[in-house]
Structures are given as C-alpha cells and as structure tokens.
Protein backbone atom coordinates (compact mmCIF):
# COMPACT_ATOMS: atom_id res chain seq x y z
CA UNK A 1 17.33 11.58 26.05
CA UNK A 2 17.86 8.53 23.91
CA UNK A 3 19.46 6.92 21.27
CA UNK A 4 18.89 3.60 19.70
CA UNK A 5 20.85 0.90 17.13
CA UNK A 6 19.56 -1.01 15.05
CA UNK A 7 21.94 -3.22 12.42
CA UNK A 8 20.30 -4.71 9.35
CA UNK A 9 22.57 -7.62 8.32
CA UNK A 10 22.73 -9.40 5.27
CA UNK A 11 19.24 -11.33 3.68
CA UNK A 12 20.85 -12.33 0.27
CA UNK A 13 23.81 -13.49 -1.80
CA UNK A 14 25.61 -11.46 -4.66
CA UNK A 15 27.62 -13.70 -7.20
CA UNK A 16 30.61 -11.22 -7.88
CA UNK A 17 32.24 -12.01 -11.70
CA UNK A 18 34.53 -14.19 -10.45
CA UNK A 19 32.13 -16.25 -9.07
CA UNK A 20 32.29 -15.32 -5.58
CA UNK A 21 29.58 -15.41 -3.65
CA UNK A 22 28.82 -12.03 -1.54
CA UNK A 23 26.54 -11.70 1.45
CA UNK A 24 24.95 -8.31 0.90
CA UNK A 25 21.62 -6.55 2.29
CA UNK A 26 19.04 -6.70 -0.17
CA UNK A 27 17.09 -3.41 -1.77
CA UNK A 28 14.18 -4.71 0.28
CA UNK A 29 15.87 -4.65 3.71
CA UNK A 30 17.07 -1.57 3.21
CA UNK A 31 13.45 -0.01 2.49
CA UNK A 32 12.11 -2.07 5.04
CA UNK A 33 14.46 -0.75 7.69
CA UNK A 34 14.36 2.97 6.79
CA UNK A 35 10.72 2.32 6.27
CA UNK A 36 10.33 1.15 9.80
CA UNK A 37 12.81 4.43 11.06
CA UNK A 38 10.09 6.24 9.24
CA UNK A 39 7.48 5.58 11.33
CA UNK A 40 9.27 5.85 14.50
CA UNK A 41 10.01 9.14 13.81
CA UNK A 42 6.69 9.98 12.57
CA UNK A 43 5.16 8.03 16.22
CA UNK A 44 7.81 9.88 18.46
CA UNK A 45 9.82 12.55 16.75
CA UNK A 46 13.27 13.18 16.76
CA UNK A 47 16.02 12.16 13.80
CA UNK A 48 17.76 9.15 12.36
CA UNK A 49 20.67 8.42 10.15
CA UNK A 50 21.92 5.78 7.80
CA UNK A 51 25.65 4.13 7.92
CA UNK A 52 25.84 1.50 5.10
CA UNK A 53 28.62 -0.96 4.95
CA UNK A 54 30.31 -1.54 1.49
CA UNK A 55 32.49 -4.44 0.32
CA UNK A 56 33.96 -4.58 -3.33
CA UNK A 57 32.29 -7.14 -5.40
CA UNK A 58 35.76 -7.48 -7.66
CA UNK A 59 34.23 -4.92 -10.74
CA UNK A 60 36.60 -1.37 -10.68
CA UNK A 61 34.80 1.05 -8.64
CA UNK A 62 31.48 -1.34 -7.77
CA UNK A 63 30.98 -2.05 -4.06
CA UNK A 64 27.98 -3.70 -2.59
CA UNK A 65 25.98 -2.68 0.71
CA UNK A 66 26.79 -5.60 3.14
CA UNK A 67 25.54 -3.85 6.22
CA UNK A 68 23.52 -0.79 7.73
CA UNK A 69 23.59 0.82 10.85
CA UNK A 70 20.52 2.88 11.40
CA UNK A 71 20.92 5.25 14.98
CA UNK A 72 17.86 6.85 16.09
CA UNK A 73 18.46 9.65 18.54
CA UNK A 74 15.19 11.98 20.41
CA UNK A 75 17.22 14.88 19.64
CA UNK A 76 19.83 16.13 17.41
CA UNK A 77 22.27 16.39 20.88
CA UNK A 78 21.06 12.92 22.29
CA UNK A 79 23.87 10.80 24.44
CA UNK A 80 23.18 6.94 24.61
CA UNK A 81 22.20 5.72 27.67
CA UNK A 82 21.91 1.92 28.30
CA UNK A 83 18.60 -0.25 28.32
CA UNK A 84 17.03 -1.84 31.40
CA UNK A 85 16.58 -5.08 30.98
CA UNK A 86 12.93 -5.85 31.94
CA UNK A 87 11.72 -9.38 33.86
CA UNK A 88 8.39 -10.75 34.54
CA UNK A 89 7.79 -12.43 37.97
CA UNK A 90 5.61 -15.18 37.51
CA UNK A 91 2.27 -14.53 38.79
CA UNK A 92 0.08 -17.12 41.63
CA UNK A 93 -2.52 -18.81 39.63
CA UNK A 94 -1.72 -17.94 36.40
CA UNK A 95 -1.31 -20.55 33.79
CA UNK A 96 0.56 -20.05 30.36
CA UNK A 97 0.85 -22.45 27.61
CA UNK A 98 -1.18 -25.30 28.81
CA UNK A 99 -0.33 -29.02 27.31
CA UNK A 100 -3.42 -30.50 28.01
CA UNK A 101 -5.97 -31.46 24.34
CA UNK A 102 -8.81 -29.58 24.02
CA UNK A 103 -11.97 -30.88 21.94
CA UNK A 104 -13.93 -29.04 19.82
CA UNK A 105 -16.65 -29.69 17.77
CA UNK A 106 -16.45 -28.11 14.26
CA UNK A 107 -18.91 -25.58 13.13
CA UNK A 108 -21.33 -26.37 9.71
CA UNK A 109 -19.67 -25.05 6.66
CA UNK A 110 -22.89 -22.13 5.13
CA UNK A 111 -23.59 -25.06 2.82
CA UNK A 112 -23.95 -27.94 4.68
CA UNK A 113 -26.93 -26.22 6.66
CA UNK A 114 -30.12 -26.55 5.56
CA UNK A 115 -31.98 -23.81 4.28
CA UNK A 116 -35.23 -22.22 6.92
CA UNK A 117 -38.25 -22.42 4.66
C-alpha cells in the first residue's frame, strides 16, 4: 500500500485592490499538477485528491488558491508508509563528471561541402 504528497506552492503574484501583493498558484500549476496526477494514475492505478489552499485577496467573498495538496493513494483504504531513502556507493573505476577539455573538430555545415559530380 502507498500513499504519496505532493504540494504545489505558489509560481505567481496577485495584486489584491488595495495593492497588496498575493503569492498565489497560477491556473497553469494547477493543470500542470493534476495533469501530472493524471498520468500517474493512468501508469499505476489507484485514486488522487485535490486540497487547495485559499487566502482572501481583500474583495467580499473572493479568495485566491495559494496552495494545493495533491495525495495519491494505490487504493481507496491506503495508510502512508514512509520512503527509503536510497544511496549510491561509488563504484571502482568509474569516473563521473570529468574536468579535463576535450577537442573536437567541427563537422562541415551541408553547404560548405562540395558537391560529387
């Protein structure tokens, strides 16, 4: 069983009337993160659902999403269970990220080759 968090913070600023400027989680995000629930359900099943986070933005009755808490469970009666954190031991021989220059010799643009006759 599993069951996974994900929060989508805020990406952009509302100006509220009185000038105030409110952090809030764009349209975008919020289609981009359902979007991405989407196709983890559609990849390995199970069900999601959508907390949003609302702040006034000083207009009666007009609140703004400043957060989103999306919780993807396996199954409708999932429990959480914590993550293993996963290292890598180094391996014997293996290099990664060398600093050392490398030349290369650029390869003729189509039109700087001459044509076979």
């Amino acid at each position: 069983m599993a069951v996974r968090t994900v929060r989508v913070g805020p990406d952009s600023l509302l100006q509220a009337r009185n000038g105030e400027q409110i952090a809030v989680v764009s349209r975008n995000a919020q289609i981009q993160a359902i979007a991405d629930f989407v196709t983890v359900c559609d990849v390995c099943g199970g069900t999601f659902n959508v907390l949003f986070g609302r702040v006034p933005t000083g207009l009666p009755g007009e609140m703004a999403t400043n957060e989103m808490m999306i919780n993807w469970m396996d199954r409708g009666d999932a429990k959480s269970q914590y993550e293993e954190t996963v290292h890598f031991e180094p391996q014997g021989g293996v290099v990664i990220g060398v600093d050392e220059e490398v030349e290369t010799v650029p390869e003729p643009l189509a039109e700087d080759v001459p044509a076979a006759v």
